[in-house]
N, C-alpha and C. Protein backbone atom coordinates (compact mmCIF):
# COMPACT_ATOMS: atom_id res chain seq x y z
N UNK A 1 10.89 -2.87 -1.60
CA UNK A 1 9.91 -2.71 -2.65
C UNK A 1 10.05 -1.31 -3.22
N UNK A 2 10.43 -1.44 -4.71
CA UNK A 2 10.17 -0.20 -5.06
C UNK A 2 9.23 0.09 -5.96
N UNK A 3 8.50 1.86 -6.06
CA UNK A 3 7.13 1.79 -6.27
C UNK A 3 7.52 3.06 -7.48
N UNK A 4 6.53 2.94 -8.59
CA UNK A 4 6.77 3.59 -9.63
C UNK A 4 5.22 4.06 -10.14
N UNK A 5 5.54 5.09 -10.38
CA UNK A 5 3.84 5.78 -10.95
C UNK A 5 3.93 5.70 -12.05
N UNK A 6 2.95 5.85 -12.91
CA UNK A 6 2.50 5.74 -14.33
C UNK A 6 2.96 7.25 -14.73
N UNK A 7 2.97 7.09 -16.37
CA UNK A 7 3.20 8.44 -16.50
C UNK A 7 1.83 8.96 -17.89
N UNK A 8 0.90 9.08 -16.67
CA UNK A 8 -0.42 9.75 -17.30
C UNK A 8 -0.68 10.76 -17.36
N UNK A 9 -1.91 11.09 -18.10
CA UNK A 9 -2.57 12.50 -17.54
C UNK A 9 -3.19 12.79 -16.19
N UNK A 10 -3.75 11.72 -15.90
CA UNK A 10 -4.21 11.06 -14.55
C UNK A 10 -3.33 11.70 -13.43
N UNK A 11 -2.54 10.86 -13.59
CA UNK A 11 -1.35 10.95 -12.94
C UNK A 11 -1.05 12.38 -12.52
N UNK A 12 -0.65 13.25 -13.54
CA UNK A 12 -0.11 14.67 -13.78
C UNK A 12 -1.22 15.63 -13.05
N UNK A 13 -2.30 15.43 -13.09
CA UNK A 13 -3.53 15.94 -12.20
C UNK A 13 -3.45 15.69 -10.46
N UNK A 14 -2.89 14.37 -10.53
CA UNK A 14 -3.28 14.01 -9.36
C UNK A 14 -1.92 14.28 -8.47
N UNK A 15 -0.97 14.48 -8.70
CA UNK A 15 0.58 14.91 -8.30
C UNK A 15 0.60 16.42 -8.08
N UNK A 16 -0.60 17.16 -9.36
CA UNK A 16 -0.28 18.58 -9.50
C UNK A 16 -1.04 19.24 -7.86
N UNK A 17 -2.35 18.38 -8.36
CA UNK A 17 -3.30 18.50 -6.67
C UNK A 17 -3.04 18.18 -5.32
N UNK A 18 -1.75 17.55 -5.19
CA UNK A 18 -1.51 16.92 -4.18
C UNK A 18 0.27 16.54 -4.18
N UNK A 19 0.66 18.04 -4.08
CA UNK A 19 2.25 18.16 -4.08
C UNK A 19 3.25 17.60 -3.57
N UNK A 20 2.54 18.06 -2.13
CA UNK A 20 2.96 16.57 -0.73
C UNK A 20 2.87 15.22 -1.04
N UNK A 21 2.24 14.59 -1.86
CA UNK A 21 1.81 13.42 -1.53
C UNK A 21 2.99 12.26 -1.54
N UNK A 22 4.37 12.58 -2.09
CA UNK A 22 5.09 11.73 -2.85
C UNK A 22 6.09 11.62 -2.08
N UNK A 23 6.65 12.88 -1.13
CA UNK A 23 7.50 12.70 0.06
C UNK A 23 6.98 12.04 1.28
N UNK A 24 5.66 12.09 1.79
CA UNK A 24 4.80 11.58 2.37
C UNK A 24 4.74 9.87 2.11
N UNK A 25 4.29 9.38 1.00
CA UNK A 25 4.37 8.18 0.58
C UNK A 25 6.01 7.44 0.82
N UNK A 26 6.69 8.28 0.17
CA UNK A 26 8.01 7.48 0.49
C UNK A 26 8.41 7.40 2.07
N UNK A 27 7.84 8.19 2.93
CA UNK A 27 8.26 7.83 4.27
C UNK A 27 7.58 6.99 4.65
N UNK A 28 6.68 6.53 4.11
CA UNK A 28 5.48 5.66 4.57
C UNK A 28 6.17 4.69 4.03
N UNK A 29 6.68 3.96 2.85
CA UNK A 29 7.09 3.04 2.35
C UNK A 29 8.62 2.50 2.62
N UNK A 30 9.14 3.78 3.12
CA UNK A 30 10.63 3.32 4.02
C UNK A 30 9.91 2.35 5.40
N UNK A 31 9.57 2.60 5.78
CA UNK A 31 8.53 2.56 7.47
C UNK A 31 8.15 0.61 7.02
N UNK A 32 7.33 0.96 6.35
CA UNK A 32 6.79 -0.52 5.77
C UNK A 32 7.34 -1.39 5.07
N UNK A 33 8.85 -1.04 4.71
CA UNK A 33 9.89 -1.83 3.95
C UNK A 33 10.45 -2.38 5.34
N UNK A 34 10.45 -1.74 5.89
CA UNK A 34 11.48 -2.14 7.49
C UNK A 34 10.64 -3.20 8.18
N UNK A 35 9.12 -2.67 8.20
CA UNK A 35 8.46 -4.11 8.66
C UNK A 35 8.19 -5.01 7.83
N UNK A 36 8.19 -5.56 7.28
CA UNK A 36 7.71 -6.03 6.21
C UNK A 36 8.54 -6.77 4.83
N UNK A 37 9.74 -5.96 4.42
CA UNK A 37 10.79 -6.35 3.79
C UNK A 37 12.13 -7.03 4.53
N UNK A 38 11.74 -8.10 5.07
CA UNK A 38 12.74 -8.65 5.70
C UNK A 38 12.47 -9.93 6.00
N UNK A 39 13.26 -11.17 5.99
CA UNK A 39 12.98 -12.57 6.65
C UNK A 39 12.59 -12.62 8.11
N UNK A 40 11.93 -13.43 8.51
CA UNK A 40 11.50 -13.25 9.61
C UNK A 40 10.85 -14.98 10.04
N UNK A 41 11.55 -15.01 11.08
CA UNK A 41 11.80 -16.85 11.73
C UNK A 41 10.15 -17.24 12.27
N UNK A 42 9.29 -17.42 12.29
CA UNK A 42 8.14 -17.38 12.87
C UNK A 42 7.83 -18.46 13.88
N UNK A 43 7.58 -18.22 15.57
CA UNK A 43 7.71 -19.15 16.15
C UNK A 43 6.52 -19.89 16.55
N UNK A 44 5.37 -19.34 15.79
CA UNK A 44 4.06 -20.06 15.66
C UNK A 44 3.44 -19.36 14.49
N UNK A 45 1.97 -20.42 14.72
CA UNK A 45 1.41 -20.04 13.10
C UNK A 45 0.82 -18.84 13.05
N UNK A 46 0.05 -18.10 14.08
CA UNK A 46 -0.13 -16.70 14.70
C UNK A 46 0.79 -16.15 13.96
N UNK A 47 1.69 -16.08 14.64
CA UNK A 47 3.12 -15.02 13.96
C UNK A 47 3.04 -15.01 12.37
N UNK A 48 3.02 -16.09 11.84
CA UNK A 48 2.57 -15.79 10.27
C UNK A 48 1.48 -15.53 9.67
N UNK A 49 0.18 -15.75 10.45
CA UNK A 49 -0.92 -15.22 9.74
C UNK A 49 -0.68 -13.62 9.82
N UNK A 50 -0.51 -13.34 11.26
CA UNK A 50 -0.43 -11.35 11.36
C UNK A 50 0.74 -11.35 10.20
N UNK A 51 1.79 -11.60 10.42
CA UNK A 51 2.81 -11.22 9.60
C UNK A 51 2.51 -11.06 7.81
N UNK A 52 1.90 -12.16 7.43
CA UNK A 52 1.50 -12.11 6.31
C UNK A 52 0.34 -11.39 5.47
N UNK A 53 -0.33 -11.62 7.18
CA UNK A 53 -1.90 -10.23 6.47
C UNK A 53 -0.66 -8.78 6.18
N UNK A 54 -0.10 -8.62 7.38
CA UNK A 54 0.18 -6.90 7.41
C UNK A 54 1.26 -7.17 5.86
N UNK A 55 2.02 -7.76 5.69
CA UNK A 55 2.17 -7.66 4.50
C UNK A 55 1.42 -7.29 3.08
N UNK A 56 0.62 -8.04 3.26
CA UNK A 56 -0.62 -8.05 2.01
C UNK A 56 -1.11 -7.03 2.19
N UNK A 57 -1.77 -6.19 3.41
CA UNK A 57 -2.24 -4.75 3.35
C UNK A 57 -0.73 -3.51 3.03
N UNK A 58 0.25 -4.14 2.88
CA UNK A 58 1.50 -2.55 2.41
C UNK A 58 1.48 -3.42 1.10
N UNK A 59 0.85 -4.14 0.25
CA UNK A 59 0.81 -4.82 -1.17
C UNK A 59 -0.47 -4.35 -1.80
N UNK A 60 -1.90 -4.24 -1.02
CA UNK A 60 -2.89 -3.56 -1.76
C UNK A 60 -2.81 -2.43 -1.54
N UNK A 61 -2.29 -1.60 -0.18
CA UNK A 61 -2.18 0.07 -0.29
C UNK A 61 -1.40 0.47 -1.36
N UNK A 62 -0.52 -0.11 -2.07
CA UNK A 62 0.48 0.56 -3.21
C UNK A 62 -0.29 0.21 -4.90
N UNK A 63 -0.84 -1.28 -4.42
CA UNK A 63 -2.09 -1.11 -5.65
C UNK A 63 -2.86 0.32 -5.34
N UNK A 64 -3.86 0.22 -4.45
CA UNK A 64 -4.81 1.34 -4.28
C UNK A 64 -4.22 2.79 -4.58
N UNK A 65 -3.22 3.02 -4.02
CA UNK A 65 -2.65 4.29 -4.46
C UNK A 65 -2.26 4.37 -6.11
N UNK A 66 -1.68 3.03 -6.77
CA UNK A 66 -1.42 3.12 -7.76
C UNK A 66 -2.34 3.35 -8.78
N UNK A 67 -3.82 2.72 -8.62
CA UNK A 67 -5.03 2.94 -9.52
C UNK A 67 -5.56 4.33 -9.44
N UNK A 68 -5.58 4.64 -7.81
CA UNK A 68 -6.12 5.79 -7.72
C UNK A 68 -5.41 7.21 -8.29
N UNK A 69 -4.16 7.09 -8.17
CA UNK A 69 -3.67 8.43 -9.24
C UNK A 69 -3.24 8.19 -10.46
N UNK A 70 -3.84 6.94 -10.85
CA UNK A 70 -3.82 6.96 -12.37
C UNK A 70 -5.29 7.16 -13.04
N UNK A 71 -6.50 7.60 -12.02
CA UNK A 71 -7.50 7.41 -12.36
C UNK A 71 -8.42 6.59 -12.52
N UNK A 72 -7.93 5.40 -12.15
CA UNK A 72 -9.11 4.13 -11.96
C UNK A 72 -9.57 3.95 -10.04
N UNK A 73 -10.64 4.91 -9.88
CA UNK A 73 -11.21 5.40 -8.51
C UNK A 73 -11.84 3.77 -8.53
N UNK A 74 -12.72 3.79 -9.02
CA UNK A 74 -13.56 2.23 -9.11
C UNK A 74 -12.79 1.03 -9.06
N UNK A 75 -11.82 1.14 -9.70
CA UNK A 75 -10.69 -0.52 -8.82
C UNK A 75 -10.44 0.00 -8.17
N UNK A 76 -9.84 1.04 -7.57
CA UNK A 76 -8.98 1.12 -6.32
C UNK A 76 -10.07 1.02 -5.07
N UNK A 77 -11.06 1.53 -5.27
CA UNK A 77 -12.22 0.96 -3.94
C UNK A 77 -12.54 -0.04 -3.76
N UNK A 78 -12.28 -0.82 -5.19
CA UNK A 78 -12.86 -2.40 -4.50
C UNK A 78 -11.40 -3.20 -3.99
N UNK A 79 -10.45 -2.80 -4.22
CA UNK A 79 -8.86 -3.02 -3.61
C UNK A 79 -9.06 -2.49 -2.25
N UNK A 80 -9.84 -1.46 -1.89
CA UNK A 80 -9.68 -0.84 -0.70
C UNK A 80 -10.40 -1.80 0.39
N UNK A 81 -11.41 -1.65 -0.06
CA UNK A 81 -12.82 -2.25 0.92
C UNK A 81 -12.15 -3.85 1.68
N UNK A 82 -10.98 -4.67 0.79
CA UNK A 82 -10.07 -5.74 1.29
C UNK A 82 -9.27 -5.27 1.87
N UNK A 83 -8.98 -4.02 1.51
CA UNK A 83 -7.71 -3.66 2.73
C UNK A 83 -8.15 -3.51 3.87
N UNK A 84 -9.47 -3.11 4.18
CA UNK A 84 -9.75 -2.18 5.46
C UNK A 84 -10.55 -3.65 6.16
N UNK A 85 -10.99 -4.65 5.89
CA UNK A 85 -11.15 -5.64 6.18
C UNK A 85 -10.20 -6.02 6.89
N UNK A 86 -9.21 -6.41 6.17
CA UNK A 86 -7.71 -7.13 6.63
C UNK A 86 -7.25 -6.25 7.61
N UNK A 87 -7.30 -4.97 7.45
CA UNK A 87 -6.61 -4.02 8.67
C UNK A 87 -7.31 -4.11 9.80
N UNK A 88 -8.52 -4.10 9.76
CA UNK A 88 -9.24 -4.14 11.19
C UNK A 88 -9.16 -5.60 11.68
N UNK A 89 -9.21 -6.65 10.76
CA UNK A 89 -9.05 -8.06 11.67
C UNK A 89 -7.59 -8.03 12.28
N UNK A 90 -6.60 -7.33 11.48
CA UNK A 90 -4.97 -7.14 12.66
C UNK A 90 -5.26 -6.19 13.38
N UNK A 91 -6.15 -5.32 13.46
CA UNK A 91 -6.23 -4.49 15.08
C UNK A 91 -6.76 -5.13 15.67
């Protein structure tokens, strides 16, 4: 999966404030390409519900990040509040 930022003002604020954030993200998204970006044989239905939630949470974290440094705080929380749902039912 590859991930692309907008090219806002938003944006330009939120990159300028937060320098780190983009080498940080890409190690995070190498990490979650490896779990996640790959076929995977499933030998019960277990195995695909986890498999498919933890998918869907590295699919709304890149929404959420994506709204949020483009400036839409208010979608990206209500994107969030499903993520953190979904994350705590896989812990």
């Amino acid at each position: 999966m590859t991930f692309e930022f907008g090219d806002t003002d938003e944006a330009n604020v939120f990159f300028d404030r937060n320098p780190s954030f983009v080498p940080f993200f890409e190690k995070l998204m190498i990490t979650a390409n490896r779990c996640f970006g790959r076929r995977v044989d499933f030998k019960n239905h277990l195995e695909d519900v986890a498999f498919s939630q933890g998918h869907t949470c590295r699919d709304e974290f890149t929404e959420v990040v994506f709204l949020a440094a483009n400036g839409y705080a208010n979608a990206a929380g209500k994107i969030f509040r499903g993520l953190y749902e979904r994350a705590v039912t896989l812990a």
